[in-house]
Protein backbone atom coordinates (compact mmCIF):
# COMPACT_ATOMS: atom_id res chain seq x y z
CA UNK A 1 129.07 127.86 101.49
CA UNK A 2 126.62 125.31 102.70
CA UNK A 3 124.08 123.63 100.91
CA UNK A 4 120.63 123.66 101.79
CA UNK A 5 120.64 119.75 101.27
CA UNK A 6 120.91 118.12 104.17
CA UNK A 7 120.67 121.24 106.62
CA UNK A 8 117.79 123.91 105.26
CA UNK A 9 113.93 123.11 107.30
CA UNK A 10 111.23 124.57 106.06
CA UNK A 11 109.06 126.75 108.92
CA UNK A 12 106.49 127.46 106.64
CA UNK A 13 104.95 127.38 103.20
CA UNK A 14 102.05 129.11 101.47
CA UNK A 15 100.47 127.76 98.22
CA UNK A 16 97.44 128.61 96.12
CA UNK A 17 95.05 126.18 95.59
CA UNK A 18 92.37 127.51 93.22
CA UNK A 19 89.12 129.69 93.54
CA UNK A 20 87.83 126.92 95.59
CA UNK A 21 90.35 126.74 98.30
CA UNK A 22 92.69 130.17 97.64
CA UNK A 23 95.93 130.29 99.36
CA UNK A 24 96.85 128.25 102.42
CA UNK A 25 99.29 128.98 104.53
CA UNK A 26 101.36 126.06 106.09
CA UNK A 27 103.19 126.53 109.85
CA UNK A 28 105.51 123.79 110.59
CA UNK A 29 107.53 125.88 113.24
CA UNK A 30 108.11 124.77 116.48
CA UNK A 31 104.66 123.20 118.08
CA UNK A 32 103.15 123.23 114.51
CA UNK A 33 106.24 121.20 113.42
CA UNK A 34 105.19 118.47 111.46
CA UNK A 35 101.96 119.67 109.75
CA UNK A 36 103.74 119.59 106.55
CA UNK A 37 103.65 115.78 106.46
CA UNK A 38 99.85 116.32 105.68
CA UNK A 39 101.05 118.19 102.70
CA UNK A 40 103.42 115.35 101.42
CA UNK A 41 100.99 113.85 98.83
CA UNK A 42 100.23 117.16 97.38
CA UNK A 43 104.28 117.73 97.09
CA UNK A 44 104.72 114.37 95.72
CA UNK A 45 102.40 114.51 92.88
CA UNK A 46 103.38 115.33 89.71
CA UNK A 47 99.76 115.73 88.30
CA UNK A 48 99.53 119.01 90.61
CA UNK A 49 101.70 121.43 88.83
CA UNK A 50 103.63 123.79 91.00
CA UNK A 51 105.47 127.17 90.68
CA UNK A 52 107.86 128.32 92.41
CA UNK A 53 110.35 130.58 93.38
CA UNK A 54 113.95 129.29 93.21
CA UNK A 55 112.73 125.66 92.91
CA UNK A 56 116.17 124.01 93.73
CA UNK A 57 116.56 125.46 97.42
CA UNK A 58 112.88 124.81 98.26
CA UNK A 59 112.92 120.99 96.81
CA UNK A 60 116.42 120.45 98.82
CA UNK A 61 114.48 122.06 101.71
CA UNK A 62 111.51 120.21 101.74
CA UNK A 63 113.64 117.02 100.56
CA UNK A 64 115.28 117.05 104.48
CA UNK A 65 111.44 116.81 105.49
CA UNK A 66 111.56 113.43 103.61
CA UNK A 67 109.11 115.03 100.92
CA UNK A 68 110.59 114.66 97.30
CA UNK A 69 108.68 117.00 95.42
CA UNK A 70 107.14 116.57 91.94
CA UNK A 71 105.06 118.47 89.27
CA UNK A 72 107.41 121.43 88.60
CA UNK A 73 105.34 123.90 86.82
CA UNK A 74 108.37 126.32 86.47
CA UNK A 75 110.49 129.29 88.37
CA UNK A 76 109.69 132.19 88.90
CA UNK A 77 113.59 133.23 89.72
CA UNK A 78 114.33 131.15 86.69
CA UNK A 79 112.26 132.97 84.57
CA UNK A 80 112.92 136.41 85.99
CA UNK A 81 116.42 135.71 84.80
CA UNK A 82 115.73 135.05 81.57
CA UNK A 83 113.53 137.90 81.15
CA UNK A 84 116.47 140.57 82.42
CA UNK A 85 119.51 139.61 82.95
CA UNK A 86 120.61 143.11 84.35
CA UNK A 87 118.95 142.98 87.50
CA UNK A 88 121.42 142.31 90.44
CA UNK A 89 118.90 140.36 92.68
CA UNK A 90 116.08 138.51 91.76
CA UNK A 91 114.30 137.60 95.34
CA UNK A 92 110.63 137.86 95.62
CA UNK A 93 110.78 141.49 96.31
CA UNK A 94 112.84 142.51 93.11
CA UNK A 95 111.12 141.05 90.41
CA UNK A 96 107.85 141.25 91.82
């Protein structure tokens, strides 16, 4: 199987940035490619604190963008998986 290192891109991103700003949703497909270099200090700081789901794929990902990510708030797959272990799947859609 591959890894995501060195191969996964990321097309797009959505993050929430408070009451003042609410979520913002990041293209970086095809003539948008590159606006997630405007993101890279927000990534990079480990002040902002940042959740995600299944934080190794999406740091690997964004890593190949030249971005090395800091400020991990937690997982939410992570977490899921330590809440119930039973479930078979836990993408977005399961444990959400």
């Amino acid at each position: 199987e591959e890894s995501p290192l060195g191969s996964a891109k990321v097309i797009c991103a959505s993050l929430y940035a408070g009451d003042d700003l609410g979520r913002v949703w990041i293209d970086n497909l095809d003539s948008a490619e590159g606006v997630l270099e405007v993101f890279k200090p927000y990534f990079e700081n480990k002040e902002y604190k940042k959740v995600w789901h299944n934080y190794s794929f999406d740091r690997a990902a964004l890593f190949n963008h030249g971005i090395n990510v800091r400020g991990l708030g937690g997982d939410t797959m992570h977490m899921a998986r330590l809440y119930d272990t039973s479930l078979e799947s836990y993408s977005l859609e399961n444990v959400g």
